[in-house]
C-alpha atoms as a PDB file:
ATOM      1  CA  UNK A   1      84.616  48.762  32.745  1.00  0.00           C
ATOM      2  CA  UNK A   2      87.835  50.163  30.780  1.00  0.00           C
ATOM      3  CA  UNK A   3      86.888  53.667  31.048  1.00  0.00           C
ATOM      4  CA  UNK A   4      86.580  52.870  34.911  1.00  0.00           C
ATOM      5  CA  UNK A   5      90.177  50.627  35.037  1.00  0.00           C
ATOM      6  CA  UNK A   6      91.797  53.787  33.167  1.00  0.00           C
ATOM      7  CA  UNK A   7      89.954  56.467  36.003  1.00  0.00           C
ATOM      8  CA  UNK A   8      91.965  54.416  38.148  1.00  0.00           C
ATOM      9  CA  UNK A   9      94.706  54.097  37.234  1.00  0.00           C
ATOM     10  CA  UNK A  10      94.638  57.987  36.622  1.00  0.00           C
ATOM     11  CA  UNK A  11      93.845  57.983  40.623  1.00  0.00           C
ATOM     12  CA  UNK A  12      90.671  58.641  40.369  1.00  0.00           C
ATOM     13  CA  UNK A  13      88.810  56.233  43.193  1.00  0.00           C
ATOM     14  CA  UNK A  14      85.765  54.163  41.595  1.00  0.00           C
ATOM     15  CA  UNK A  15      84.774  52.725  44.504  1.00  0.00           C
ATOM     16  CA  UNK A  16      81.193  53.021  43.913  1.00  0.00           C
ATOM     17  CA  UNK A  17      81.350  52.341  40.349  1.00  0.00           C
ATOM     18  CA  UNK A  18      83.075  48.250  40.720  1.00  0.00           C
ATOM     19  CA  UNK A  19      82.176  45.994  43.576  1.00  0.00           C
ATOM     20  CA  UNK A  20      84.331  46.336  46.832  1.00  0.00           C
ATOM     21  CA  UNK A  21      86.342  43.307  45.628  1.00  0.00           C
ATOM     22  CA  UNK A  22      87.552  44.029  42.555  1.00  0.00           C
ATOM     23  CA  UNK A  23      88.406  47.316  43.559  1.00  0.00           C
ATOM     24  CA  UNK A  24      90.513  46.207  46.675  1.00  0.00           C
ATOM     25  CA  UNK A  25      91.941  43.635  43.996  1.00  0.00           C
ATOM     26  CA  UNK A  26      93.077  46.503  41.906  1.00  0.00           C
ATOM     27  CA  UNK A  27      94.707  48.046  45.119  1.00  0.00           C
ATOM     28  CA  UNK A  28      96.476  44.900  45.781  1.00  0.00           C
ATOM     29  CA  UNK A  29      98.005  44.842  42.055  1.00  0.00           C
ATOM     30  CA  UNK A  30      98.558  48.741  42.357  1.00  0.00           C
ATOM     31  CA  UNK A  31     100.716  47.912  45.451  1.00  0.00           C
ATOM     32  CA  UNK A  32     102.784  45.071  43.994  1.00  0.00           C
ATOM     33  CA  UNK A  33     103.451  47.509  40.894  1.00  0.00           C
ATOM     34  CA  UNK A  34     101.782  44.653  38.816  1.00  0.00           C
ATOM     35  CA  UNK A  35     101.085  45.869  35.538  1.00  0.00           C
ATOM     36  CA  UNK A  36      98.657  45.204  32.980  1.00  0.00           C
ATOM     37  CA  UNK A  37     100.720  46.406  29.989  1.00  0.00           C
ATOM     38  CA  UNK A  38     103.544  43.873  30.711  1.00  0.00           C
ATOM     39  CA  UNK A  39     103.468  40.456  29.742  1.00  0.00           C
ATOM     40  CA  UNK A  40     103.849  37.607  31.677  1.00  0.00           C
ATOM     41  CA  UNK A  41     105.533  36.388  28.759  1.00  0.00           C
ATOM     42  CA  UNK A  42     103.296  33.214  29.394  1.00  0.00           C
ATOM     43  CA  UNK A  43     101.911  30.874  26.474  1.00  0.00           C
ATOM     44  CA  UNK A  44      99.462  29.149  25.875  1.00  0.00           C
ATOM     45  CA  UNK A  45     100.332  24.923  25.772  1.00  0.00           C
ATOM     46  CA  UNK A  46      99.166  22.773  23.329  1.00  0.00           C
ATOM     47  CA  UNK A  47      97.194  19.900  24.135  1.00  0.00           C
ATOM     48  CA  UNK A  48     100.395  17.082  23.656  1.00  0.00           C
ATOM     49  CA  UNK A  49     102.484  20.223  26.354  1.00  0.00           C
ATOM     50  CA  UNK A  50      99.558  20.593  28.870  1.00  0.00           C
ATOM     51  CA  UNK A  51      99.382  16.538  28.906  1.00  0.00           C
ATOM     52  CA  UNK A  52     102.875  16.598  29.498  1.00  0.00           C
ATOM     53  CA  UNK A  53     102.888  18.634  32.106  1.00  0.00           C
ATOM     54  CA  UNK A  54      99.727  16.572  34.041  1.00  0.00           C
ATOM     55  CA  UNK A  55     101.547  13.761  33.562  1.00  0.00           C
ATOM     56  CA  UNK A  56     104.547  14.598  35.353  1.00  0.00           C
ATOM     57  CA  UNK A  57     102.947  15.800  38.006  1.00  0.00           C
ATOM     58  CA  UNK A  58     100.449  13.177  38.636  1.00  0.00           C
ATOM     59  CA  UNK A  59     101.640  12.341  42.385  1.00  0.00           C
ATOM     60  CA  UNK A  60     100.983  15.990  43.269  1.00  0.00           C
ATOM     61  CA  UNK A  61      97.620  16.275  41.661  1.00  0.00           C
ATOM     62  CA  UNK A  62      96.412  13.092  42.729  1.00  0.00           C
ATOM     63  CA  UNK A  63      97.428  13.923  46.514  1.00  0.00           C
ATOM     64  CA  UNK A  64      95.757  17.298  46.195  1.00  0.00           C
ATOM     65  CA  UNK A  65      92.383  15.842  45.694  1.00  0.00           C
ATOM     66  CA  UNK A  66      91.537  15.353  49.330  1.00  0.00           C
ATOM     67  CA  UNK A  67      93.150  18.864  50.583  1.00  0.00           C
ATOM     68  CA  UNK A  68      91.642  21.074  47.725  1.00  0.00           C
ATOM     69  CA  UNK A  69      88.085  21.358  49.573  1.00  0.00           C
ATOM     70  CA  UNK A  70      89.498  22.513  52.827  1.00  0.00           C
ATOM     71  CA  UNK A  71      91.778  24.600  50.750  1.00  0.00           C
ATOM     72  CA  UNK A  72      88.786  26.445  48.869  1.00  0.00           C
ATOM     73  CA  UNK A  73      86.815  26.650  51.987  1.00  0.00           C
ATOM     74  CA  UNK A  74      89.836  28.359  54.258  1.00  0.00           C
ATOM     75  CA  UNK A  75      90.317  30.969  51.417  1.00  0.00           C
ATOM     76  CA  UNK A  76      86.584  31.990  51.069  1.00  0.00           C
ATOM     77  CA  UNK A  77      85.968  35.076  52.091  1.00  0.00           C
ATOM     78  CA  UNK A  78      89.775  36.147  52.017  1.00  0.00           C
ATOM     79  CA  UNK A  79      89.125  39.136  49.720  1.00  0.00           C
ATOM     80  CA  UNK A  80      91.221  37.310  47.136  1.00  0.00           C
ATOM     81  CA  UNK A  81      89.842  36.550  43.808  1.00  0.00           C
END
């Protein structure tokens, strides 16, 4: 798979080499000038952080429950990954 992400990226078209998806995915990220050598400068939380975090938002989670299916079901089939 890297030798095909690095054709691309070269502008070569491997289109028959990935599945439609992922290739249209790359497109999208091509587009936005997204970059896979940058950083999101994101780390990862430890367990006390993420429980932190859940715990202040607790109200939005919990109300999410009930709109999450319709959610997943709407974006099915939306070519996003």
């Amino acid at each position: 798979m890297s030798r095909i992400w690095v054709d691309f990226i070269k502008g070569e078209n491997p289109v028959r080499e990935v599945s439609p998806v992922i290739f249209h995915s790359w497109q999208r990220c091509q587009e936005q000038q997204l970059s896979f050598e940058k950083s999101s400068g994101s780390s990862i939380l430890t367990p006390a952080q993420l429980r932190e975090r859940l715990d202040a938002q607790e109200a939005l989670i919990e109300a999410s429950k009930d709109v999450l299916p319709f959610l997943v079901r709407y974006l099915k089939g939306k070519r996003y990954i």
